[in-house]
Structures are given as structure tokens and as C-alpha cells.
N, C-alpha and C. Protein backbone atom coordinates (compact mmCIF):
# COMPACT_ATOMS: atom_id res chain seq x y z
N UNK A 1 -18.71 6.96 -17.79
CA UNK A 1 -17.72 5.89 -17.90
C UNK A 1 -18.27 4.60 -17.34
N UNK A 2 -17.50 3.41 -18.00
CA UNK A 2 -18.29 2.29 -17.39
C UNK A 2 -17.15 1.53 -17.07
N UNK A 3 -16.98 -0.02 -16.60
CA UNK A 3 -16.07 -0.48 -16.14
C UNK A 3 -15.21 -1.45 -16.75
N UNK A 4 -15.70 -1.24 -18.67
CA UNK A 4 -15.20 -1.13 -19.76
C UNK A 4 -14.08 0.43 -19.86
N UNK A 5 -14.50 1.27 -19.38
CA UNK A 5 -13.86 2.17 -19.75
C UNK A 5 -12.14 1.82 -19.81
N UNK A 6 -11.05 1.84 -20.72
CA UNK A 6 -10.07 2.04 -20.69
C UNK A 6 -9.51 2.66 -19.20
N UNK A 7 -9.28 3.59 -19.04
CA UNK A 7 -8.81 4.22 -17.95
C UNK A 7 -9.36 3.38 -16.79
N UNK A 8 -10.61 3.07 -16.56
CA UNK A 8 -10.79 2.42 -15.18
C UNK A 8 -9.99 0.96 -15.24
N UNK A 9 -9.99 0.34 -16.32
CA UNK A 9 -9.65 -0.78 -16.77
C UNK A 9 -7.93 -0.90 -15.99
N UNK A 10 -7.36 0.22 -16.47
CA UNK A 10 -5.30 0.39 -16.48
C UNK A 10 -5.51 0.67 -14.96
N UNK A 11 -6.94 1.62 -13.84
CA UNK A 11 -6.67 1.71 -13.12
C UNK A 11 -6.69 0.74 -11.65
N UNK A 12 -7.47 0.00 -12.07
CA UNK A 12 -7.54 -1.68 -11.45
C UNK A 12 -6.37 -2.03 -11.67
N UNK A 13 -5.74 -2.25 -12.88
CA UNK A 13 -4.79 -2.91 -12.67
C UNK A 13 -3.64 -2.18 -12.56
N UNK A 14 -3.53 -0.97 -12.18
CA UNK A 14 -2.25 -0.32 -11.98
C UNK A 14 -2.03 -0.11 -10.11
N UNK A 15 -3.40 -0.55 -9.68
CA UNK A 15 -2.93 -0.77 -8.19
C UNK A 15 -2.10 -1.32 -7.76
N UNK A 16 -1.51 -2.63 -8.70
CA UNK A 16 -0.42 -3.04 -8.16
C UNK A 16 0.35 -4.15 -8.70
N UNK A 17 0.53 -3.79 -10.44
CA UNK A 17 0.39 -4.29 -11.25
C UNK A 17 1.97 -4.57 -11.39
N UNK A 18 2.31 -5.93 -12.42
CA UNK A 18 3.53 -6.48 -12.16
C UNK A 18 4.52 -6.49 -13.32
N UNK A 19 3.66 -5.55 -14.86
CA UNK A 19 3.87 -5.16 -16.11
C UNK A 19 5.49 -4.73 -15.88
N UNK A 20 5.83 -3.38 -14.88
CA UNK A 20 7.20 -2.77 -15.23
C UNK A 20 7.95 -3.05 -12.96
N UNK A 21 7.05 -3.86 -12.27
CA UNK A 21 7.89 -4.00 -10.88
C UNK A 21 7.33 -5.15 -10.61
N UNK A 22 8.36 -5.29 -9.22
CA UNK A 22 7.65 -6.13 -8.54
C UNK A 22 6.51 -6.12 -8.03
N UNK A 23 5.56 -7.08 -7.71
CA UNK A 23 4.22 -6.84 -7.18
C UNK A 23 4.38 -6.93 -5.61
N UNK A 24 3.73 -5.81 -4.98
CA UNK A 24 3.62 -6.24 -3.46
C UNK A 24 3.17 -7.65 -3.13
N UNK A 25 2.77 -8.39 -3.72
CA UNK A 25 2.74 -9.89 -3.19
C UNK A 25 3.82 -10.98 -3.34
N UNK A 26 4.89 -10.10 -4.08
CA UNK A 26 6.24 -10.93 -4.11
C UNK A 26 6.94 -10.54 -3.11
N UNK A 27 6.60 -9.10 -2.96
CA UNK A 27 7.95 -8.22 -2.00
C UNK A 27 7.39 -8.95 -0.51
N UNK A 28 5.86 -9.04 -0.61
CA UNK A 28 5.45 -9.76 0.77
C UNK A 28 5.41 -11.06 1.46
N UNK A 29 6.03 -11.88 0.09
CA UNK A 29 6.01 -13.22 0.10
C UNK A 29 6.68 -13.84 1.65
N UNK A 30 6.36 -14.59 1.98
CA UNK A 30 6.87 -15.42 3.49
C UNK A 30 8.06 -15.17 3.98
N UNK A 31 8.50 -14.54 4.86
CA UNK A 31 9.64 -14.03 5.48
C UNK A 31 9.56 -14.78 6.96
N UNK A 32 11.38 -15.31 7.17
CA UNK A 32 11.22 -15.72 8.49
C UNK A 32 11.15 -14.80 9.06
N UNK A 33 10.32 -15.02 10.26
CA UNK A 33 10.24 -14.16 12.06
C UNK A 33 11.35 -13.27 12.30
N UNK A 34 12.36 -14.32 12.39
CA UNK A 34 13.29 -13.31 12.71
C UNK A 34 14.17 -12.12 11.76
N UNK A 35 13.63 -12.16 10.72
CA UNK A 35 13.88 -11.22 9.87
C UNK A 35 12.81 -10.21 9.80
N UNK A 36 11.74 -10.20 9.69
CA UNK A 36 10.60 -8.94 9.73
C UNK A 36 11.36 -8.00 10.59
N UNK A 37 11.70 -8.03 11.87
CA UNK A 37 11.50 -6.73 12.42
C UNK A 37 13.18 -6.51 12.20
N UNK A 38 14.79 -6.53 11.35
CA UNK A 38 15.61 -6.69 11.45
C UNK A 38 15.88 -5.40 10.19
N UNK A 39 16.89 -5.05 10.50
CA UNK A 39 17.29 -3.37 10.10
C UNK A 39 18.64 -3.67 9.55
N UNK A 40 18.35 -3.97 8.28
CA UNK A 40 19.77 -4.04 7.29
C UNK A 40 20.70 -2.65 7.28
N UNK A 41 22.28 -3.20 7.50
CA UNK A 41 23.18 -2.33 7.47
C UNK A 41 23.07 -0.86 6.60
N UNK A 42 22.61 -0.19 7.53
CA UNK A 42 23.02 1.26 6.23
C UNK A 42 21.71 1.81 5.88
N UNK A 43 20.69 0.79 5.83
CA UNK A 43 19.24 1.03 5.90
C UNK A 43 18.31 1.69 6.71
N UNK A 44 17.15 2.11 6.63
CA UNK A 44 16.81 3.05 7.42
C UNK A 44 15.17 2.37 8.36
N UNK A 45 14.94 1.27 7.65
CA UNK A 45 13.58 0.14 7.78
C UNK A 45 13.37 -0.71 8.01
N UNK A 46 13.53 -1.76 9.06
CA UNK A 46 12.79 -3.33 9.04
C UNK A 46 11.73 -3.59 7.63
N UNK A 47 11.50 -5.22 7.02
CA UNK A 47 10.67 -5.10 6.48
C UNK A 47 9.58 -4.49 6.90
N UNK A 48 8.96 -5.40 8.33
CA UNK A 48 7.83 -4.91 9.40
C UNK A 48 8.06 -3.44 9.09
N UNK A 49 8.21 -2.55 8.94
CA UNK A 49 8.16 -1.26 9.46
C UNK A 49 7.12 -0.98 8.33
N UNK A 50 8.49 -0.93 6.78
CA UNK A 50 8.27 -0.50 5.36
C UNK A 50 6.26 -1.15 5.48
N UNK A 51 6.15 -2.63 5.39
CA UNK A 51 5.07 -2.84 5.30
C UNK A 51 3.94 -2.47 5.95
N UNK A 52 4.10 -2.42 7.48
CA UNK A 52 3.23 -1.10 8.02
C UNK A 52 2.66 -0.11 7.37
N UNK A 53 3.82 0.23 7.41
CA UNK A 53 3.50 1.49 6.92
C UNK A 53 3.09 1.47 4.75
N UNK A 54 3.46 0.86 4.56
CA UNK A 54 2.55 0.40 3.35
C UNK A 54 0.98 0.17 3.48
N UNK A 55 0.96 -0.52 4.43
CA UNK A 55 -0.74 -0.94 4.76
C UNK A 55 -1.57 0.41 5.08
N UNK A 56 -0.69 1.25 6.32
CA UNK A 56 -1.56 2.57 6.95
C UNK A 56 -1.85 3.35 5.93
N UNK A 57 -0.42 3.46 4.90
CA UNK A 57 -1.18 4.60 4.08
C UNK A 57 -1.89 4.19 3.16
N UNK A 58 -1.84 3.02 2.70
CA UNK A 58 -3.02 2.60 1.74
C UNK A 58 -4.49 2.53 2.53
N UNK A 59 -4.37 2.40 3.79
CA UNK A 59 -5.96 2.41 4.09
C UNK A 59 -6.22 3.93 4.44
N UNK A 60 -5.76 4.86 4.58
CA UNK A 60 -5.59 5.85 4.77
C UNK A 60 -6.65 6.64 3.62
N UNK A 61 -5.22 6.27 2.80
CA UNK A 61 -5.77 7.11 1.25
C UNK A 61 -7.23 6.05 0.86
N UNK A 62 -7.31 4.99 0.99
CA UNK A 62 -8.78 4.42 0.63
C UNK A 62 -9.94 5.32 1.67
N UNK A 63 -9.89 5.17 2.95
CA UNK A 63 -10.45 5.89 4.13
C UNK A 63 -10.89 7.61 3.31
N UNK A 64 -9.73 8.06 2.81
CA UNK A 64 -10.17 9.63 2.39
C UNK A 64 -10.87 9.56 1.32
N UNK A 65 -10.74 8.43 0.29
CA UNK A 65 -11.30 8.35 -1.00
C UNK A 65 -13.17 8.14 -0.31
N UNK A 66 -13.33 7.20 0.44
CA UNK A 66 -14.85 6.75 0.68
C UNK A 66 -15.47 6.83 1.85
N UNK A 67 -14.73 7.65 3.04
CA UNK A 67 -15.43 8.33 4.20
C UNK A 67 -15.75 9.43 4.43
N UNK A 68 -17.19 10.37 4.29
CA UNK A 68 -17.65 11.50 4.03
C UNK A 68 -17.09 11.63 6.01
N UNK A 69 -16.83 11.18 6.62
CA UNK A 69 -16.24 11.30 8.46
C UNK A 69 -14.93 11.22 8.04
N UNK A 70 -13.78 11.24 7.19
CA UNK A 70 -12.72 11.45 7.48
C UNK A 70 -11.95 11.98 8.24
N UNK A 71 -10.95 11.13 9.15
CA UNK A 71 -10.24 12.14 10.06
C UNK A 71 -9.12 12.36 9.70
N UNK A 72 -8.17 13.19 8.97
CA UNK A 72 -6.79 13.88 9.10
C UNK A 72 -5.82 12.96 9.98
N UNK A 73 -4.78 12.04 9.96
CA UNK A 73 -4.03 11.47 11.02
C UNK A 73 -2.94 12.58 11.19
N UNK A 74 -1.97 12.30 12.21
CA UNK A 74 -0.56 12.81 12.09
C UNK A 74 0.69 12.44 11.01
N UNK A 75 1.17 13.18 10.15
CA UNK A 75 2.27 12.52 9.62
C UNK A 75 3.84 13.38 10.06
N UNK A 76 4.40 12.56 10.14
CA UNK A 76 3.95 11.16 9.34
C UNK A 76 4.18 10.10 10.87
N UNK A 77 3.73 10.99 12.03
CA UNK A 77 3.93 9.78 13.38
C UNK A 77 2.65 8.81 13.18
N UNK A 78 1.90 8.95 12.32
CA UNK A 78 0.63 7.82 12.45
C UNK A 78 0.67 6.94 10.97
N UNK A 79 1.86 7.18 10.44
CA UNK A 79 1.69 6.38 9.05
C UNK A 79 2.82 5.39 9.19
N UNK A 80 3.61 5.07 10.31
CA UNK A 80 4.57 4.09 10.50
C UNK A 80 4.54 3.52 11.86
N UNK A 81 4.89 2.24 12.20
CA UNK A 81 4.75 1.81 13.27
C UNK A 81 5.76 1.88 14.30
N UNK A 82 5.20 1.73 15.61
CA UNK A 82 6.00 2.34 16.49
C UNK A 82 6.99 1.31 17.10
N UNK A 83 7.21 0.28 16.11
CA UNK A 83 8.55 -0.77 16.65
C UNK A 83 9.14 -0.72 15.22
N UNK A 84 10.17 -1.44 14.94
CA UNK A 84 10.71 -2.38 14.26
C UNK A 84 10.84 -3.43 13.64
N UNK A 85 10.12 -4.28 15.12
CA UNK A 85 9.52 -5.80 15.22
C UNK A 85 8.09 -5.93 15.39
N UNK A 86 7.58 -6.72 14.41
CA UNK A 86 5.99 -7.59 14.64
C UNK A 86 5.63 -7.64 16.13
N UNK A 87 4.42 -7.23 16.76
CA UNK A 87 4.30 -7.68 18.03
C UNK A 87 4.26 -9.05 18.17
N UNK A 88 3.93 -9.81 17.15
CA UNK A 88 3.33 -11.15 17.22
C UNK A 88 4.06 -11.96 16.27
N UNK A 89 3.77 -13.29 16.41
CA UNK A 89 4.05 -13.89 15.39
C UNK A 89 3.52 -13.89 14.07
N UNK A 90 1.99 -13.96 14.58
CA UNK A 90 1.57 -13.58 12.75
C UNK A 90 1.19 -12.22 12.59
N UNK A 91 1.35 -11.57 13.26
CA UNK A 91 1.40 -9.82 12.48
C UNK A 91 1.92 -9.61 11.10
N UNK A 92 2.91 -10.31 10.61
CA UNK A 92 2.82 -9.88 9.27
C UNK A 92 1.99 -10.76 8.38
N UNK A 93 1.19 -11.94 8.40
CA UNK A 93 0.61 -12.28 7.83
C UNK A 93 -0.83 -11.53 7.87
N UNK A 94 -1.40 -10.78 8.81
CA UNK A 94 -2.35 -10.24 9.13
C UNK A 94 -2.32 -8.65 8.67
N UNK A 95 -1.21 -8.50 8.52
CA UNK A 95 -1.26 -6.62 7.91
C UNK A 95 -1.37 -7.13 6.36
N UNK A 96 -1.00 -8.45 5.90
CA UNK A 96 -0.84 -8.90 4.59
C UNK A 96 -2.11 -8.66 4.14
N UNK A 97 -3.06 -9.38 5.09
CA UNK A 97 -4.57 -9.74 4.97
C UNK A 97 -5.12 -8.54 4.72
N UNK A 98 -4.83 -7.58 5.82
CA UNK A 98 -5.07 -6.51 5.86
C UNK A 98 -5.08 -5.56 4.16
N UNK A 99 -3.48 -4.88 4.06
CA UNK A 99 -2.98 -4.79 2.52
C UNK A 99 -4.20 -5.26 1.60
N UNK A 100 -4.00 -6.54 1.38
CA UNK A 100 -4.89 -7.24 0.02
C UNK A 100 -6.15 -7.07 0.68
N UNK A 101 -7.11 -6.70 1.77
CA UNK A 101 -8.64 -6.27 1.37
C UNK A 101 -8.29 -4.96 1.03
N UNK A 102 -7.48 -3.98 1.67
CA UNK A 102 -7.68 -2.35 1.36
C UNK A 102 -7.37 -2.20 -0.48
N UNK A 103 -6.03 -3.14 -0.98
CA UNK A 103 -6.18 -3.08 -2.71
C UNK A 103 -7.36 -3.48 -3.09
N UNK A 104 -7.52 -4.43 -2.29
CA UNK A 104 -9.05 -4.74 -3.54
C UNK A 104 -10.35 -3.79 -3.50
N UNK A 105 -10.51 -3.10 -1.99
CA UNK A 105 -11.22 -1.80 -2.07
C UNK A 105 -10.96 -0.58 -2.92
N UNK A 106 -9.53 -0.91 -3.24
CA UNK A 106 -8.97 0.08 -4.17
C UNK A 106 -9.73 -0.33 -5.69
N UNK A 107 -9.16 -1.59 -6.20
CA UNK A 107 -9.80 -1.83 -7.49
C UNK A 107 -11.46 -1.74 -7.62
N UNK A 108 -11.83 -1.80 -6.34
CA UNK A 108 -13.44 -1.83 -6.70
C UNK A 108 -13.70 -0.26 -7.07
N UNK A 109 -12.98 0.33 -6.26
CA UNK A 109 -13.31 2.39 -6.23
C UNK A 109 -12.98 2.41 -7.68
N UNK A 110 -11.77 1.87 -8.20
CA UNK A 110 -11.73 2.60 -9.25
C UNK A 110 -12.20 2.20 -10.84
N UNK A 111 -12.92 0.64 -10.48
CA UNK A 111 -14.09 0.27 -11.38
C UNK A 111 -15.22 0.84 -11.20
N UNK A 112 -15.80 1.67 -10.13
CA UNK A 112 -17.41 1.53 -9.88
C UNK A 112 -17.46 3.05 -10.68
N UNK A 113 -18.24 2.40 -12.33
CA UNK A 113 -18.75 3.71 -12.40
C UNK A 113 -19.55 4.90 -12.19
N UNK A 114 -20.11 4.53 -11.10
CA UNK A 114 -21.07 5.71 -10.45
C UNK A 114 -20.04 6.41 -9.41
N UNK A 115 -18.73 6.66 -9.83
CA UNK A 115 -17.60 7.19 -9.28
C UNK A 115 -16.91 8.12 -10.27
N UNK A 116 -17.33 9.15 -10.10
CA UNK A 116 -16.98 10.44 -11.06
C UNK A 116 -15.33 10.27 -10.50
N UNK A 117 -14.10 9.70 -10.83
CA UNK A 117 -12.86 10.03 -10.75
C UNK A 117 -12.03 11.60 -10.95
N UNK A 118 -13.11 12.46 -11.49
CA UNK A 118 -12.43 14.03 -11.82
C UNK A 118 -12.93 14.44 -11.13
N UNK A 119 -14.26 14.18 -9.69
CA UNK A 119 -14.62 15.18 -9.05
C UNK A 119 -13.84 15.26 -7.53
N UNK A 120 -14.02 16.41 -7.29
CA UNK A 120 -13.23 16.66 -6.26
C UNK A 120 -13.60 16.02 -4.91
N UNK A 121 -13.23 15.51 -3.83
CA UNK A 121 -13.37 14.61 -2.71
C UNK A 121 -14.13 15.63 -1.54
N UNK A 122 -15.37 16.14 -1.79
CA UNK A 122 -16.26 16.49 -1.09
C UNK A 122 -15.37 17.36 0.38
N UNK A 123 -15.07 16.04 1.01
CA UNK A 123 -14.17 16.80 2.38
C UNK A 123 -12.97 17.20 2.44
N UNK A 124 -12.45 17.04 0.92
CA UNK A 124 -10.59 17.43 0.94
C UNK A 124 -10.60 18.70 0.40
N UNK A 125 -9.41 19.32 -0.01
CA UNK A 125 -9.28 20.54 -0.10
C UNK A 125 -8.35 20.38 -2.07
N UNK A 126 -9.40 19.56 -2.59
CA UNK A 126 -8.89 19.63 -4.35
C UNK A 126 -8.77 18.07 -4.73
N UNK A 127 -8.41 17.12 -3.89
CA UNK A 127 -7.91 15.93 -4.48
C UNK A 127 -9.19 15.27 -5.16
N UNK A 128 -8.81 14.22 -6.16
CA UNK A 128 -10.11 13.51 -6.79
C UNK A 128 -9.60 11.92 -6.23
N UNK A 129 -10.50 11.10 -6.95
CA UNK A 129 -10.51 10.07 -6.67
C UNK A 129 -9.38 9.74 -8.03
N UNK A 130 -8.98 10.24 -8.71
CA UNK A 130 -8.08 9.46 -9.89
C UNK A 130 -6.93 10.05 -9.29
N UNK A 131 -6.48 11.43 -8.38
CA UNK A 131 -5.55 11.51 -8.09
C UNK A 131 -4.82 10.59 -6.94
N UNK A 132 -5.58 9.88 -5.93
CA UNK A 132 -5.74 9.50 -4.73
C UNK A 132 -5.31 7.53 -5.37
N UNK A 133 -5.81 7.54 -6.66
CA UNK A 133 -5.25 5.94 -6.71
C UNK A 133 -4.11 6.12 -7.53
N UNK A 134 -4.12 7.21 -8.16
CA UNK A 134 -2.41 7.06 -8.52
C UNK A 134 -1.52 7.79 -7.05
N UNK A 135 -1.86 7.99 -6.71
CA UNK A 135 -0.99 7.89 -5.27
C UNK A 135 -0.60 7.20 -4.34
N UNK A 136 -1.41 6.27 -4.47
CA UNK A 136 -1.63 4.95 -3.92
C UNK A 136 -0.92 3.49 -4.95
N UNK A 137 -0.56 3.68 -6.26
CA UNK A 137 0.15 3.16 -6.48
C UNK A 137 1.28 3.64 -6.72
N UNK A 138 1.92 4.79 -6.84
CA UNK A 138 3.08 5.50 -6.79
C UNK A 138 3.83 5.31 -5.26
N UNK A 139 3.09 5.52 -4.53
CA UNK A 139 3.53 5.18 -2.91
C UNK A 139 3.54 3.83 -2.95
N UNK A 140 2.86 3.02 -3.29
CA UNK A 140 3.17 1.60 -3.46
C UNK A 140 4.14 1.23 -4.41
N UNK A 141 4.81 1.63 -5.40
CA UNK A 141 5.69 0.82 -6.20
C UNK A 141 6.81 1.52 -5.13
N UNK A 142 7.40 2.53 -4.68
CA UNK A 142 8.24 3.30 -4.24
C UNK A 142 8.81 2.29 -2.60
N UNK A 143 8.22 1.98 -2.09
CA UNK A 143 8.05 1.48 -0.56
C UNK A 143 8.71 -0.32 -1.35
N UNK A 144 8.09 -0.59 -2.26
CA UNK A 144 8.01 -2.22 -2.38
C UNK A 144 9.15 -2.08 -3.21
N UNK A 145 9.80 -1.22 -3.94
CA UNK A 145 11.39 -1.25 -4.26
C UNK A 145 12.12 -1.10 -2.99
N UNK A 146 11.71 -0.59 -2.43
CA UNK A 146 12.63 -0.91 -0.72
C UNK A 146 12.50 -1.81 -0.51
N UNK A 147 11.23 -2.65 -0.14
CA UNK A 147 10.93 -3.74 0.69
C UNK A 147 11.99 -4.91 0.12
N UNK A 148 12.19 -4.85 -1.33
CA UNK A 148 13.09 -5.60 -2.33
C UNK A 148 14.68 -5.49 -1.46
N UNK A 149 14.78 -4.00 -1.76
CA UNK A 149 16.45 -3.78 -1.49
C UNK A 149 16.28 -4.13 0.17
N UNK A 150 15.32 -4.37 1.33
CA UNK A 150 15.84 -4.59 2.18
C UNK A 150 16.13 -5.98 2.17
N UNK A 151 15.37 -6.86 1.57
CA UNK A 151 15.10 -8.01 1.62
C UNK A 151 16.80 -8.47 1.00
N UNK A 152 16.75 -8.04 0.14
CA UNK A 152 18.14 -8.41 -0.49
C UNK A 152 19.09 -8.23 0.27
N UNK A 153 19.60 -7.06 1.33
CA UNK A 153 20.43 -6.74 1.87
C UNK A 153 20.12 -8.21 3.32
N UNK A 154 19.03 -8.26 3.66
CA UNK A 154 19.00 -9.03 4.80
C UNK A 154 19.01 -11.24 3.75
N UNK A 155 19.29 -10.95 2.85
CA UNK A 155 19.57 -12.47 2.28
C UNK A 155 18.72 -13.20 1.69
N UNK A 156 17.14 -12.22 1.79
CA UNK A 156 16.32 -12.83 1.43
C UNK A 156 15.26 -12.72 0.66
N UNK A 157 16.32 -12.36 -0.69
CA UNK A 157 15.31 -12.36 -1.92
C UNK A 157 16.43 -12.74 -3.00
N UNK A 158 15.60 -13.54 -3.91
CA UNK A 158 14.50 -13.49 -3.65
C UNK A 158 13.06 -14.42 -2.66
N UNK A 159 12.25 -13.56 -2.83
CA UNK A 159 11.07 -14.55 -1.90
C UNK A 159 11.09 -15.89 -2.15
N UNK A 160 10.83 -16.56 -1.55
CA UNK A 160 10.29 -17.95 -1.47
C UNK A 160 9.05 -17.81 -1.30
């Protein structure tokens, strides 16, 4: 396969593609301070949280796709963060930063054709690399329809 191939082609752009949702760069778009770490009625997430934890498991699942040292974390106590609220002020611009290099490590994995996508992940126990980026955008469209409905519930979507 090459990076013509069809399939690698839909799979670049299905990391986080804006064809049938929102794109995580809308759902992430500029939020005041005091809304990131704030827990809409009835809801179960701060944005801050949802996006955290958007970021961990996307570097996660990139981490298992291209580290022959992979380590196993806890779940799900190591795939969400342990507040509510940003420690900082720009913490969410920086997990943002964060997010958009780990996708684009994503689109590179799943252009580079010297990347057999059907073979099995050396240190896992069955997964491939084509299963691991549709998981990674399935867990990503799923989280960023929340990030939407929280945003909406807290007044603020859409993004600015």
C-alpha cells in the first residue's frame, strides 16, 4: 500500500474528520476559564475533564501503536484527570497543543506505508494498527459529542 492508497487516504482523514460531526477543533475552540473546569447540571464532566481525558487516551492508543516499551496504564484511573478544573490558566490551551501533535502522529501512522495496518502490534495481545486508529476516532467522535452537549448545557456553544 502506498499513501495513495484509498484506505490510508479515508484513514488520515477520518482521525478527525468534519464530513458527518463536529471536529475536535470546534468542540475545543476558546472557552472562558471559568467554564473549563465547571460541571453542567445533570452531567457527569467538566469540559477540562472530557478533554483530558480525550488527549490521554489518544496518546495512549498512539504510545501502543509505536512503542515496542509500552507500558499498560490503569483504567480507567489513568485515562482522566484528577480535578475538574485546569491547574492553570493555560492548561487547556496546552493539552490542545498537546491533542493536535498526538492527531497528527496519528495521520502520519496511518499514511506511512512501510506500516503493515493488518499486522498485529508485536507487544499487544491481537490489536493492529487499523484497529487502534479506528478507535481512536470512534473514542474521539463519542467524547467530542459530549464536549458539544456540555458546552451547550454550560451556554457555550456554539464556540467562538
Amino acid at each position: 500500500m502506498t499513501t495513495e492508497d484509498p484506505l490510508r487516504q479515508q484513514l488520515a482523514r477520518f482521525i478527525d474528520f468534519g464530513e458527518a460531526h463536529v471536529t475536535s477543533d470546534a468542540a475545543f475552540a476558546e472557552l472562558e476559564l471559568s467554564l473549563q473546569g465547571k460541571r453542567a447540571r445533570g452531567l457527569p464532566h467538566s469540559p477540562w475533564e472530557l478533554l483530558e481525558h480525550m488527549r490521554i487516551t489518544q496518546h495512549d492508543i498512539l504510545d501502543f501503536c509505536v512503542n515496542p516499551k509500552y507500558e499498560e496504564v490503569d483504567w480507567p484511573k489513568d485515562y482522566w484527570p484528577n480535578a475538574a478544573a485546569p491547574p492553570a490558566a493555560d492548561s487547556w490551551a496546552k493539552s490542545v497543543a498537546e491533542f493536535r501533535k498526538d492527531r497528527e502522529a496519528l495521520r502520519q501512522l496511518a499514511t506511512d506505508s512501510r506500516i503493515d495496518l493488518y499486522a498485529k502490534i508485536p507487544h499487544g495481545d491481537g490489536q493492529t494498527c487499523l484497529r487502534e486508529l479506528i478507535l481512536a476516532q470512534d473514542h474521539l467522535s463519542y467524547h467530542t459529542g459530549q464536549l458539544v452537549l456540555v458546552r451547550q448545557a454550560l451556554g457555550a456553544w456554539p464556540a467562538k
